[in-house]
N, C-alpha and C. Protein backbone atom coordinates (compact mmCIF):
# COMPACT_ATOMS: atom_id res chain seq x y z
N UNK A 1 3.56 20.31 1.33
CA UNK A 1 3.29 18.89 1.29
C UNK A 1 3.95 18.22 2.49
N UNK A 2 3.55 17.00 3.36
CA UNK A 2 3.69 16.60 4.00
C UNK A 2 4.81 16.14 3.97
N UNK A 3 5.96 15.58 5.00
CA UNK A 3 6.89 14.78 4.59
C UNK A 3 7.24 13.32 5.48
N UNK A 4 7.69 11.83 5.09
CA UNK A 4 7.99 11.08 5.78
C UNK A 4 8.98 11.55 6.87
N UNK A 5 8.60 11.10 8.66
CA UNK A 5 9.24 11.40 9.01
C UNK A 5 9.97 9.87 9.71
N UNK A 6 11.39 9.57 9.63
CA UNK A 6 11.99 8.65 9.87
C UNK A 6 12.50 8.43 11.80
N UNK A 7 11.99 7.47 11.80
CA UNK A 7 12.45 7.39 13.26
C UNK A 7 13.65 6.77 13.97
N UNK A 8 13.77 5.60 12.71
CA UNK A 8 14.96 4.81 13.75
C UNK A 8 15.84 4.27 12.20
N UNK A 9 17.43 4.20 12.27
CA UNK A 9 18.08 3.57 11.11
C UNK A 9 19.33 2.92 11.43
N UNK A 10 19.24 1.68 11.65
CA UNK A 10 20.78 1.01 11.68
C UNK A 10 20.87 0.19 10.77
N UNK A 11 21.89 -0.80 11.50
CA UNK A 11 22.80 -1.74 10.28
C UNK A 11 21.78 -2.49 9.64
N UNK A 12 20.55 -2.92 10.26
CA UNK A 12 19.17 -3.88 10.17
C UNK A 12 18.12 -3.26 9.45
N UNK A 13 17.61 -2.49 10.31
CA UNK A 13 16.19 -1.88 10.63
C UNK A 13 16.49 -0.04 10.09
N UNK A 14 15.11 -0.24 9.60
CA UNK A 14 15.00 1.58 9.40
C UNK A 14 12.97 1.78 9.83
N UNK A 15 12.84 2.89 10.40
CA UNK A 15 11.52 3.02 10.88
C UNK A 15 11.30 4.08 10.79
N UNK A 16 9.86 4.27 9.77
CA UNK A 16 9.66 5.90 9.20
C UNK A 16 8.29 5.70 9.95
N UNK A 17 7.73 7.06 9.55
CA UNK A 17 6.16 7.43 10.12
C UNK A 17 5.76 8.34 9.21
N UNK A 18 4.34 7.88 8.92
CA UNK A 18 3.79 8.62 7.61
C UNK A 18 2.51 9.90 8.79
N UNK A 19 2.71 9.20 10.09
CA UNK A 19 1.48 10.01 10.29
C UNK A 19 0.88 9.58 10.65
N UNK A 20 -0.98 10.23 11.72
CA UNK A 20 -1.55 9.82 11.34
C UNK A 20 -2.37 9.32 10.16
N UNK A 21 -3.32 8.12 10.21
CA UNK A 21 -3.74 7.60 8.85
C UNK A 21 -4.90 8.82 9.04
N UNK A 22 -5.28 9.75 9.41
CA UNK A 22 -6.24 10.99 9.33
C UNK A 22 -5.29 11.89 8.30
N UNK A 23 -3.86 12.23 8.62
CA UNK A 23 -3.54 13.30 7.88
C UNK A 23 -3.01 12.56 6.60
N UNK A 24 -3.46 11.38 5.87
CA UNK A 24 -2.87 11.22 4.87
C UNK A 24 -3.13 11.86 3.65
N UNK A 25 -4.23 13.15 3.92
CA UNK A 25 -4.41 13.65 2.75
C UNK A 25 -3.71 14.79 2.21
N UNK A 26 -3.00 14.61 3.35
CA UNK A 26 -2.05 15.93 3.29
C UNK A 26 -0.41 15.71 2.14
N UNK A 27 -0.82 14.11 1.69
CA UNK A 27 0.16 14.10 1.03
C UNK A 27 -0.32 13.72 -0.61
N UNK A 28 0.85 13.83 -1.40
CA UNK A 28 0.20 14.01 -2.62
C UNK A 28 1.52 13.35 -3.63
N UNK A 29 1.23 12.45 -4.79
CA UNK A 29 1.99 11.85 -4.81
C UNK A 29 2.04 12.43 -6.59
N UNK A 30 2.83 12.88 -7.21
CA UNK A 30 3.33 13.19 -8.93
C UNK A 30 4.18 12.67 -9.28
N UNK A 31 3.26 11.65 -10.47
CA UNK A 31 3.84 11.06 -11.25
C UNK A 31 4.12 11.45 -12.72
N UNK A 32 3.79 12.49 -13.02
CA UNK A 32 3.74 13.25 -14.01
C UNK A 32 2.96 14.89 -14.16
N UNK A 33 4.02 15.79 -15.06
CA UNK A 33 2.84 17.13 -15.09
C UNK A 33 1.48 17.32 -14.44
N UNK A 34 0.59 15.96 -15.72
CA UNK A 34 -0.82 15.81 -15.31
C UNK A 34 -0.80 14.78 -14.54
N UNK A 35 -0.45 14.30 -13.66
CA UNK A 35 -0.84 12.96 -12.94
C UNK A 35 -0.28 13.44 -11.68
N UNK A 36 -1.39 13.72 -10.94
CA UNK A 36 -1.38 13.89 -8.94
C UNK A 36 -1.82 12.96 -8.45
N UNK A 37 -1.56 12.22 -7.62
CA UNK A 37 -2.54 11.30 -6.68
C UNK A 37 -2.65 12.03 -5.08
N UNK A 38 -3.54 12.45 -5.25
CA UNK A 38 -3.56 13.30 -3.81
C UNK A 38 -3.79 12.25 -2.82
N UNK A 39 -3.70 12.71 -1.67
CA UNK A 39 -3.74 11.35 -0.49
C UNK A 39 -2.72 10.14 -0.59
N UNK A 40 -1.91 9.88 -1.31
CA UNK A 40 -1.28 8.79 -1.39
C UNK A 40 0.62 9.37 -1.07
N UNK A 41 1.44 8.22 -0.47
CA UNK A 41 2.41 8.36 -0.30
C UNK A 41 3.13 7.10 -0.08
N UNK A 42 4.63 6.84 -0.60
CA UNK A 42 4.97 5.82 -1.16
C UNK A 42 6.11 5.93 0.09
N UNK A 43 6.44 4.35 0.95
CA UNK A 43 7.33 4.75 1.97
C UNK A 43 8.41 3.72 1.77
N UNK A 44 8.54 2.69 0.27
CA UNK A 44 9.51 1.54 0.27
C UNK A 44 10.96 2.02 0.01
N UNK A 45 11.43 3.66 -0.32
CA UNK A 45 12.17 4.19 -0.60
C UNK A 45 13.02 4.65 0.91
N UNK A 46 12.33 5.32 1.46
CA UNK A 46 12.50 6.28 3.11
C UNK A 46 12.67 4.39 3.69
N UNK A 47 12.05 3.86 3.69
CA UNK A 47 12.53 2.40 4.37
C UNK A 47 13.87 2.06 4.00
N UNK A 48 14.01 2.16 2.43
CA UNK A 48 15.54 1.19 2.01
C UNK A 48 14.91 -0.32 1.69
N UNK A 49 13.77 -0.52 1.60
CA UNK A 49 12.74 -1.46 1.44
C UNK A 49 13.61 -1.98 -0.17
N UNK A 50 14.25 -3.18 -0.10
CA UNK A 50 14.70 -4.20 -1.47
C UNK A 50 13.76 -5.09 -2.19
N UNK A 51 13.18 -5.20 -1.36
CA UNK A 51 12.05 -6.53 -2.03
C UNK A 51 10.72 -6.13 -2.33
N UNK A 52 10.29 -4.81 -2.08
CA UNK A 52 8.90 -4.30 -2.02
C UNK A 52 8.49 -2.74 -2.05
N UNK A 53 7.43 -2.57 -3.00
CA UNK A 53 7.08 -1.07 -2.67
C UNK A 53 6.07 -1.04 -1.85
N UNK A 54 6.14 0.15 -0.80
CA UNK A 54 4.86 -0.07 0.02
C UNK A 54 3.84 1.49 0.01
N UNK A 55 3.16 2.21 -0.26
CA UNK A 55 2.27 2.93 0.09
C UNK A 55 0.99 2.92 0.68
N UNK A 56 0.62 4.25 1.42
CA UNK A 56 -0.96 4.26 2.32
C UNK A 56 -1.55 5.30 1.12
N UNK A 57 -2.78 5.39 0.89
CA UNK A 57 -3.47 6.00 -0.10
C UNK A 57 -4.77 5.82 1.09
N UNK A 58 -5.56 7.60 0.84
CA UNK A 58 -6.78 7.85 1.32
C UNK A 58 -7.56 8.33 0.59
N UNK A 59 -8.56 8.08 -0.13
CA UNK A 59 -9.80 8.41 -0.77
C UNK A 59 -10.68 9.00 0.03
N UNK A 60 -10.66 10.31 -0.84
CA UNK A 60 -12.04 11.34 0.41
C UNK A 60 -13.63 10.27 -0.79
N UNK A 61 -14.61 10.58 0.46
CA UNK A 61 -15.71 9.80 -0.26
C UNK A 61 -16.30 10.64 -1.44
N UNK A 62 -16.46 9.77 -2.57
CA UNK A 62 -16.88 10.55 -3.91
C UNK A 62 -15.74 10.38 -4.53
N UNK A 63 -14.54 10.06 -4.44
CA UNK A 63 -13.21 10.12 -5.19
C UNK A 63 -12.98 8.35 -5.54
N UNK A 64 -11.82 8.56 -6.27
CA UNK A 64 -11.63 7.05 -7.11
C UNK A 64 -10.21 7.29 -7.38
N UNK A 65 -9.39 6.16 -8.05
CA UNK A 65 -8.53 6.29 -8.39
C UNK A 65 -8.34 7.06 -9.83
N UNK A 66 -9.25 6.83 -10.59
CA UNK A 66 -9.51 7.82 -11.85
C UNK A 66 -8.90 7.14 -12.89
N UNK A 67 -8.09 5.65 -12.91
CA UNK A 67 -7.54 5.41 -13.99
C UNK A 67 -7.66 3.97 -14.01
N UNK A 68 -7.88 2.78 -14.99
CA UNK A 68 -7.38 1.62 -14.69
C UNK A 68 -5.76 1.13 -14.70
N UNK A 69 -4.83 0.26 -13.94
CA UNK A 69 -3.36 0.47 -14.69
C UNK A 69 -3.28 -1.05 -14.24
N UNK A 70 -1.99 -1.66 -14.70
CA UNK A 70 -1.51 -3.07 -14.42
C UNK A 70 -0.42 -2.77 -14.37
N UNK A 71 0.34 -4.15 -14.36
CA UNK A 71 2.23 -4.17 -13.58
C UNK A 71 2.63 -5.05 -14.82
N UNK A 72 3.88 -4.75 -15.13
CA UNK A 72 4.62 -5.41 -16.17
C UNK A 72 4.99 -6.78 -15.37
N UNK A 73 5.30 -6.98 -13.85
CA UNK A 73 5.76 -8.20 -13.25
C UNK A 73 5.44 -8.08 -11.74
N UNK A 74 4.54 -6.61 -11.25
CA UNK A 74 4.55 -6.69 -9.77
C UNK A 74 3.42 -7.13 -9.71
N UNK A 75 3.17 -8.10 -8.34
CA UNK A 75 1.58 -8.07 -7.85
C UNK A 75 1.62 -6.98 -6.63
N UNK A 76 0.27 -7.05 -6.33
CA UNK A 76 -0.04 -6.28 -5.61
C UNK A 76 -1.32 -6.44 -4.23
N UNK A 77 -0.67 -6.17 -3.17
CA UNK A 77 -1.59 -6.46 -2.32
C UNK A 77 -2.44 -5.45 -1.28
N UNK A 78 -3.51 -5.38 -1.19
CA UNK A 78 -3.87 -4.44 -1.12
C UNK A 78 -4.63 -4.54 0.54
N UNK A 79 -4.65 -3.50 1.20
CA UNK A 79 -4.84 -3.78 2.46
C UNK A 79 -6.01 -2.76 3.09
N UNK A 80 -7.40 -3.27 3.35
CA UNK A 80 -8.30 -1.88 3.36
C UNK A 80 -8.41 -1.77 5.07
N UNK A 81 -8.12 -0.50 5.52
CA UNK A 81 -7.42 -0.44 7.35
C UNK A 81 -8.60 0.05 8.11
N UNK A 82 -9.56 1.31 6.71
CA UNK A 82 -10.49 1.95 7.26
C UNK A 82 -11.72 2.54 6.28
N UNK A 83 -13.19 3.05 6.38
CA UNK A 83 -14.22 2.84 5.39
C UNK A 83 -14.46 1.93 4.60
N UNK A 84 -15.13 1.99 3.58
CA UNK A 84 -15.65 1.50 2.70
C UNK A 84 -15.37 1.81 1.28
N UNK A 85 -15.76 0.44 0.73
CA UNK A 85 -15.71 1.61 -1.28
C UNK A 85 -15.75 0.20 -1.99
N UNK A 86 -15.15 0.44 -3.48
CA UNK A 86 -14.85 -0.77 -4.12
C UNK A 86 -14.05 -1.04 -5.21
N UNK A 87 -13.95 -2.27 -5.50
CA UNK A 87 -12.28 -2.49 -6.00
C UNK A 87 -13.19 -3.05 -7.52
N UNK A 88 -12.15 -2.97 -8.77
CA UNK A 88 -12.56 -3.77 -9.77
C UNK A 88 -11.33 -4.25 -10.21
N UNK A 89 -11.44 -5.50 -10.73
CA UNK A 89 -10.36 -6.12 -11.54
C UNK A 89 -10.99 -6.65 -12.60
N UNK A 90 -10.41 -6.30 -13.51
CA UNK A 90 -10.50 -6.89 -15.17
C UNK A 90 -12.21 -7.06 -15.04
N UNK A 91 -12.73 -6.12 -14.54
CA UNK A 91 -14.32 -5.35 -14.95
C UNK A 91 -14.91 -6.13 -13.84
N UNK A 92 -14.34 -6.84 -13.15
CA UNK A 92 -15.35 -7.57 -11.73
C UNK A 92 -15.51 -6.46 -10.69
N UNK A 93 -16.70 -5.90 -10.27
CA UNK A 93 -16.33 -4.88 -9.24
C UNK A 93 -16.78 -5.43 -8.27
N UNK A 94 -16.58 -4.97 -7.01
CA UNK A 94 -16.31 -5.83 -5.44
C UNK A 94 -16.56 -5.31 -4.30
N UNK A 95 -17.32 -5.53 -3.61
CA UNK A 95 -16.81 -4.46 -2.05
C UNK A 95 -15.71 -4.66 -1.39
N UNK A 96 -15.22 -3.54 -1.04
CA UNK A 96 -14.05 -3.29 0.51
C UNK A 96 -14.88 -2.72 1.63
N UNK A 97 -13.77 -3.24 2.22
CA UNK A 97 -14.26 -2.17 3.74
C UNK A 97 -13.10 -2.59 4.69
N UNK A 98 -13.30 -1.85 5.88
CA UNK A 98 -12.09 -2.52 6.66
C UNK A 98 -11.94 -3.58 7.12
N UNK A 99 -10.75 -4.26 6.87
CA UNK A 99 -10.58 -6.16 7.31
C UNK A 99 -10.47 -6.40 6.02
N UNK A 100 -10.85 -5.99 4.23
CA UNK A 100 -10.76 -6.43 3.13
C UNK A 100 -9.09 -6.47 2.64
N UNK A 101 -9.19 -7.97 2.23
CA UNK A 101 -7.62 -7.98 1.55
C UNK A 101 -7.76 -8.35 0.22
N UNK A 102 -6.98 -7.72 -0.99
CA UNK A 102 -7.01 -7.72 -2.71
C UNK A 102 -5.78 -8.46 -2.77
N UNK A 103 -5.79 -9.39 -3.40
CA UNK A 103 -4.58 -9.52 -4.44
C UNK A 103 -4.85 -9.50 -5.47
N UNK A 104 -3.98 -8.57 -6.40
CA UNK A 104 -3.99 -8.64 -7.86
C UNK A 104 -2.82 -9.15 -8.53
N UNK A 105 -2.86 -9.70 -9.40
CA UNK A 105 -1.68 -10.55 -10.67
C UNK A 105 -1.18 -8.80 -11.72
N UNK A 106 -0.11 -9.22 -11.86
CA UNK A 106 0.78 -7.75 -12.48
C UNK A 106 -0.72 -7.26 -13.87
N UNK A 107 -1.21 -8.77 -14.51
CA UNK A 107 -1.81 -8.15 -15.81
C UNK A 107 -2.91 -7.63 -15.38
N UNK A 108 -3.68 -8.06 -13.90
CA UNK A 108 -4.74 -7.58 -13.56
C UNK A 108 -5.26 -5.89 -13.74
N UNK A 109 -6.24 -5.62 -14.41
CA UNK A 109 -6.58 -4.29 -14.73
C UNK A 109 -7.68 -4.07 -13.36
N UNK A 110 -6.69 -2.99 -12.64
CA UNK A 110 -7.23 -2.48 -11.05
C UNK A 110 -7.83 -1.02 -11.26
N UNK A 111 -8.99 -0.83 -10.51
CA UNK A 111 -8.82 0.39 -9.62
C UNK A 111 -9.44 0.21 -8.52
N UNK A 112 -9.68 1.60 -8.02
CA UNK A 112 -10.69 0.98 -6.51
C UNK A 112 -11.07 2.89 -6.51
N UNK A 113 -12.66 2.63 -6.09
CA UNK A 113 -13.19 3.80 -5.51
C UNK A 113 -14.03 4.11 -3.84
N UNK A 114 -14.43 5.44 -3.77
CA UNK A 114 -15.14 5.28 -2.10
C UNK A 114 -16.21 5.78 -2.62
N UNK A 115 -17.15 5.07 -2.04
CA UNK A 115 -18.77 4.92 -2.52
C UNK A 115 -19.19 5.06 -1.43
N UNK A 116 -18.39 5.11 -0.46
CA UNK A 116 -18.62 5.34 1.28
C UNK A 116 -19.12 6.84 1.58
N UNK A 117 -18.92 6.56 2.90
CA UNK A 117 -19.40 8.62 3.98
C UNK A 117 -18.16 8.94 4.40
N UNK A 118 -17.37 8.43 4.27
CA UNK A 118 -15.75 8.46 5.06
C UNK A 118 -14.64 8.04 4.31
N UNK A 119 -13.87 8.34 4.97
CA UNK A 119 -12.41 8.37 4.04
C UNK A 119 -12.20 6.76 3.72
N UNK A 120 -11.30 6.37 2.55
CA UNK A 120 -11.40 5.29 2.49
C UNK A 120 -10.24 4.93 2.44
N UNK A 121 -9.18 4.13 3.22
CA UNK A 121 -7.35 4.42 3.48
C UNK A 121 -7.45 2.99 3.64
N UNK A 122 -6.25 2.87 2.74
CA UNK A 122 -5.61 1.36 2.09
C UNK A 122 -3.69 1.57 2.52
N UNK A 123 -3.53 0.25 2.48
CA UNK A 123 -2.39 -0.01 2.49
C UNK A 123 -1.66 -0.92 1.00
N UNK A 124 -0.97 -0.67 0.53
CA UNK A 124 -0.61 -1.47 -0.65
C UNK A 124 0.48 -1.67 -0.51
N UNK A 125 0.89 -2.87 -0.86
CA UNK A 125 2.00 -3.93 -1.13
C UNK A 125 2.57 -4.17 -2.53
N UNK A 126 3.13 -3.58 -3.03
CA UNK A 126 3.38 -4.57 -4.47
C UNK A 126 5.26 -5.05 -4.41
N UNK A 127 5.10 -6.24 -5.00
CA UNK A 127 6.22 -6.70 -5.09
C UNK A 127 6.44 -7.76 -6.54
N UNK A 128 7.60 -8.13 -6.75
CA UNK A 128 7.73 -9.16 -7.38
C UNK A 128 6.95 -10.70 -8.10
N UNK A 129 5.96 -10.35 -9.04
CA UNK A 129 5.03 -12.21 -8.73
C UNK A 129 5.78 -12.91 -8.70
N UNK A 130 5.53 -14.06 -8.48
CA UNK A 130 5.95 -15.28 -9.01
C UNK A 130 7.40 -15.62 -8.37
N UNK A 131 7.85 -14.92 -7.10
CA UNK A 131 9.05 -15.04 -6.40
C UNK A 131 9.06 -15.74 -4.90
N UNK A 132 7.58 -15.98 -4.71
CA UNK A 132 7.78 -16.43 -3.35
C UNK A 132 7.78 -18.05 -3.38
N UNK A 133 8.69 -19.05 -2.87
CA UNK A 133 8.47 -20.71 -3.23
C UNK A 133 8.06 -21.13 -1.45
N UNK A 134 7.78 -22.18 -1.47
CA UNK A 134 7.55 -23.23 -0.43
C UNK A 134 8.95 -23.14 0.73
N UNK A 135 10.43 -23.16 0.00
CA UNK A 135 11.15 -22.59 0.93
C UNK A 135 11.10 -21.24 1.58
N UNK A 136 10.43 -20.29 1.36
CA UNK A 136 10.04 -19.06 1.85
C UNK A 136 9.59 -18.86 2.79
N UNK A 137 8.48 -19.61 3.03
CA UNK A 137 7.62 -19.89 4.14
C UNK A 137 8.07 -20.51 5.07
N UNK A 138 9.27 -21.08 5.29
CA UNK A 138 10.17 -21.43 6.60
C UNK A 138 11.56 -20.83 6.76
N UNK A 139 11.59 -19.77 6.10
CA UNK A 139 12.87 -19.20 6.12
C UNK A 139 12.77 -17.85 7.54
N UNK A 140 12.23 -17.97 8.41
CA UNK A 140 12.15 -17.33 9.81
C UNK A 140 12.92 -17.86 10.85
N UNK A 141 13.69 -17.57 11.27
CA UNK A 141 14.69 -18.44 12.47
C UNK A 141 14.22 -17.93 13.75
N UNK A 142 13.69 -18.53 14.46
CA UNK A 142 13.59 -18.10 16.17
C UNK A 142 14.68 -18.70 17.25
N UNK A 143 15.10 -17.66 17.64
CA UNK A 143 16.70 -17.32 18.70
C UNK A 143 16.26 -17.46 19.94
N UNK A 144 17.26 -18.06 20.40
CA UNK A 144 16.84 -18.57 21.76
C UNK A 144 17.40 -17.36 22.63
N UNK A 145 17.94 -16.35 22.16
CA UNK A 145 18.25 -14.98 23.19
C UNK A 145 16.47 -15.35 24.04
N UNK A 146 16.83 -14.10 24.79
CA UNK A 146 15.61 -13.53 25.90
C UNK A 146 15.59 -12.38 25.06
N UNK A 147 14.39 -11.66 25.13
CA UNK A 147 14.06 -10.57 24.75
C UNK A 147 14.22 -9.50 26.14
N UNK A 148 14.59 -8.40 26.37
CA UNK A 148 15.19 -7.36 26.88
C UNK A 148 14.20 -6.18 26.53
N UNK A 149 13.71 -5.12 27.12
CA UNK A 149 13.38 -4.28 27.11
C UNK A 149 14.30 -3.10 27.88
């Protein structure tokens, strides 16, 4: 099985690499005995990531997620980078393709399949609902340093 490989880690910043988004099928994610998610790999851990889980998941075409599931309190955002396929929530089904962005609410009942000719590779976000306020959105400070290369 494939493994995250980490590039950079200080007092700040940590920077992993999953790969190309071609070899993501090379990874495989167990969550139980019976439960594989092939193609998928979870990188909010190898980050040190506090506020968020993040994984890339690739669907060969003809494949699906195989299950519906929801979040006790995470949402989830979902990021489609490359192919086609489609998403359902609480029985609405939808197209993706690349440029498509999902948000789902924790109770939202998700999956997503590739109905496509090609691989279908997502990025997902889930974090915390209901945590981001109006002060959030200006909490970015820009420094008058010079940037240095």
């Amino acid at each position: 099985m494939k493994q995250i490989e980490k590039t950079i880690e200080s007092a700040n910043a940590t920077a992993v690499s999953v790969g190309s988004l071609s070899g993501l099928c090379d990874y495989v994610v167990e969550l139980g005995p019976d439960v594989k998610i092939p193609g998928k790999v979870f990188v909010g851990a190898a980050l040190g990531a506090t506020g968020a889980e993040v994984s890339f998941q690739m669907f060969q075409p003809g494949t699906e997620t195989g299950f519906l599931h929801t979040h006790k309190t995470h949402e989830e955002l979902y990021f489609f980078l490359r192919g086609t396929g489609e998403f359902q929530v609480d029985g609405q089904v939808f197209n993706v393709g690349e440029g498509s962005v999902v948000r789902v609410a924790p109770a939202g009942k998700r999956s997503v399949r590739n109905n496509g000719t090609e691989p279908l590779v997502m990025l997902c976000v889930q974090y915390k609902g209901g945590t981001f306020t109006s002060e959030d959105a200006t909490d970015g400070n820009i420094l008058g340093e010079p940037v240095v290369w």
